[in-house]
Protein backbone atom coordinates (compact mmCIF):
# COMPACT_ATOMS: atom_id res chain seq x y z
CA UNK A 1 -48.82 23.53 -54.55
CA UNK A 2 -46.94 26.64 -55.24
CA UNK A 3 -45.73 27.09 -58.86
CA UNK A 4 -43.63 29.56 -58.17
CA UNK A 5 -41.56 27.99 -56.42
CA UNK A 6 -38.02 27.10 -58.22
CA UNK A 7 -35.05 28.87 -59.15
CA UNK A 8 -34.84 30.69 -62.64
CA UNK A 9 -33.16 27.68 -63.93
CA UNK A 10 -35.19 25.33 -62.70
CA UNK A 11 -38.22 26.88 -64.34
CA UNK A 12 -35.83 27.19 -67.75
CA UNK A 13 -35.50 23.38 -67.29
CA UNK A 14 -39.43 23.13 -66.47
CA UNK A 15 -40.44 24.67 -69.33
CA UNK A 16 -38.04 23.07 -71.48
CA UNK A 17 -39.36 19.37 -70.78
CA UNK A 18 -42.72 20.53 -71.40
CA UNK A 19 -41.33 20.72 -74.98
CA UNK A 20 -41.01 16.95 -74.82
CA UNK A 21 -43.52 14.84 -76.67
CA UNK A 22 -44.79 11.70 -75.24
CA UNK A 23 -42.86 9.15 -76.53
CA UNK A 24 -39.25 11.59 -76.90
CA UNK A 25 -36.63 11.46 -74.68
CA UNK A 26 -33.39 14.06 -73.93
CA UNK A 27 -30.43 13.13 -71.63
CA UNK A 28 -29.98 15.73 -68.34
CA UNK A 29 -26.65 17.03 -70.70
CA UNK A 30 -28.71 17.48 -73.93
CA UNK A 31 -31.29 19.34 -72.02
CA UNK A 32 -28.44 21.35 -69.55
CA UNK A 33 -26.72 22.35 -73.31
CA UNK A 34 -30.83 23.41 -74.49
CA UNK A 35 -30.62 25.50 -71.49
CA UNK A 36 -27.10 27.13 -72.12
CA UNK A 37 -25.56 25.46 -69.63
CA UNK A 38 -23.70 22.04 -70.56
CA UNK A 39 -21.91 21.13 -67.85
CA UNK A 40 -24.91 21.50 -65.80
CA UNK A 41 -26.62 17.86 -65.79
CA UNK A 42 -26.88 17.60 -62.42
CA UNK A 43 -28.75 20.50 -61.53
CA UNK A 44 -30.83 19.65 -64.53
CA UNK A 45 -31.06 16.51 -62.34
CA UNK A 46 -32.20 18.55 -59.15
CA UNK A 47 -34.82 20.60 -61.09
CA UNK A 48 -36.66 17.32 -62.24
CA UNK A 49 -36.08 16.24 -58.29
CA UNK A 50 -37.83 19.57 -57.63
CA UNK A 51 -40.43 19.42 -60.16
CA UNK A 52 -43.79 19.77 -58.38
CA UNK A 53 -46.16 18.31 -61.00
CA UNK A 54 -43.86 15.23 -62.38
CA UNK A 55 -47.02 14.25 -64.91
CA UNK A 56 -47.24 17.90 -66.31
CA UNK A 57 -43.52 18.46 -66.47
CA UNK A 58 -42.42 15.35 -68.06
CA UNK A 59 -38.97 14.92 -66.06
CA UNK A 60 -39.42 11.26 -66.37
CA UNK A 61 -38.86 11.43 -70.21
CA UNK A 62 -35.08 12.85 -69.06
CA UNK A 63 -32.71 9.55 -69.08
CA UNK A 64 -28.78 9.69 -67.78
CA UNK A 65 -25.93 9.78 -70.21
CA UNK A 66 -26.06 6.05 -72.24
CA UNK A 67 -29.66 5.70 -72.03
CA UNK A 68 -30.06 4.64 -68.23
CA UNK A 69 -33.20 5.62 -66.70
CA UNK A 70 -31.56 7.92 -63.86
CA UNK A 71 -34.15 8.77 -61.40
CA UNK A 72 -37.83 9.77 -61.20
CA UNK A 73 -40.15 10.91 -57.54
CA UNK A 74 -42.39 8.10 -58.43
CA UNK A 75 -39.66 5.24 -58.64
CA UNK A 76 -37.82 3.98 -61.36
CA UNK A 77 -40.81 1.32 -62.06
CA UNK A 78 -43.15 3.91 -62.61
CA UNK A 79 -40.86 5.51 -65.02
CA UNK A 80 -39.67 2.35 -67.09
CA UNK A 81 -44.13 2.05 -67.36
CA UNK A 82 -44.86 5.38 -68.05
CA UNK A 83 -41.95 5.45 -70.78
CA UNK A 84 -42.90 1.87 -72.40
CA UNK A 85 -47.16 2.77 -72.38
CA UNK A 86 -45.29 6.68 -74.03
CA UNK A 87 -43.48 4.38 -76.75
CA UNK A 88 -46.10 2.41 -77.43
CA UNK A 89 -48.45 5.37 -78.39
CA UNK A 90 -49.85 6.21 -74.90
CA UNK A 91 -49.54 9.38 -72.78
CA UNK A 92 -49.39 9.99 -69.55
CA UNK A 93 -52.65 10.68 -68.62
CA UNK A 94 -53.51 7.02 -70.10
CA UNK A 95 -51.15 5.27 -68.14
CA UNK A 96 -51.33 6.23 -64.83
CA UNK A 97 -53.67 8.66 -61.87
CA UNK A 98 -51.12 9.78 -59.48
CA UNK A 99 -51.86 11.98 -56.38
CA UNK A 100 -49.11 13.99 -55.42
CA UNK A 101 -48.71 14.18 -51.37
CA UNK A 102 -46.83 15.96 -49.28
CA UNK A 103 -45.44 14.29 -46.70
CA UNK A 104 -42.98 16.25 -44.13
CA UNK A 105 -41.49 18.18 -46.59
CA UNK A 106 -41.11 15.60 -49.13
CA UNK A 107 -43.09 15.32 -52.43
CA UNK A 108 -43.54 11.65 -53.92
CA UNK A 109 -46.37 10.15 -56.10
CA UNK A 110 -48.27 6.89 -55.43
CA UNK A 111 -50.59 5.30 -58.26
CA UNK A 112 -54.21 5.79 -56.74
């Protein structure tokens, strides 16, 4: 998986999630306006679409304006879990093992 990949602001978004602590959420316009850009939620939405390591950049912890879960590459169940298990005291690594596949093009998780 290549890490380099991403645009400047994708990797601005990347690195700001990473800032997130288990258990902490941030709407896509809270963390476009961390970034310096506010009216940019939806490409704060494509860079956790684009996120290669989903586990290690937290982009599930990023929720849509009013608390709705928006959308994950594992599936919104996955998500609602791995945010409950983060609430609860859990992290990530507790919850779940996901492989991330490559399949035509297309990254997406499965529990293993």
């Amino acid at each position: 998986m290549d890490l380099r990949a991403g645009t400047r602001f994708q990797h601005s978004v990347w690195r700001e999630l990473q800032t997130l602590a288990a258990g902490q959420t941030r709407s896509y316009g809270q963390i476009a306006a961390a970034r310096g850009r506010p009216k940019a939620c939806r490409a704060v939405g494509s860079a956790c679409a684009a996120n290669p390591l989903p586990l290690l950049v937290p982009c599930h912890r990023v929720l849509a304006s009013g608390g709705r879960l928006g959308g994950f590459s594992g599936g919104l169940d996955w998500k609602r879990h791995l945010l409950q298990a983060e609430s609860m005291g859990g992290s990530t690594s507790q919850v779940a093992t996901f492989q991330v596949a490559s399949v035509r093009g297309l990254r997406h998780c499965q529990h293993v």
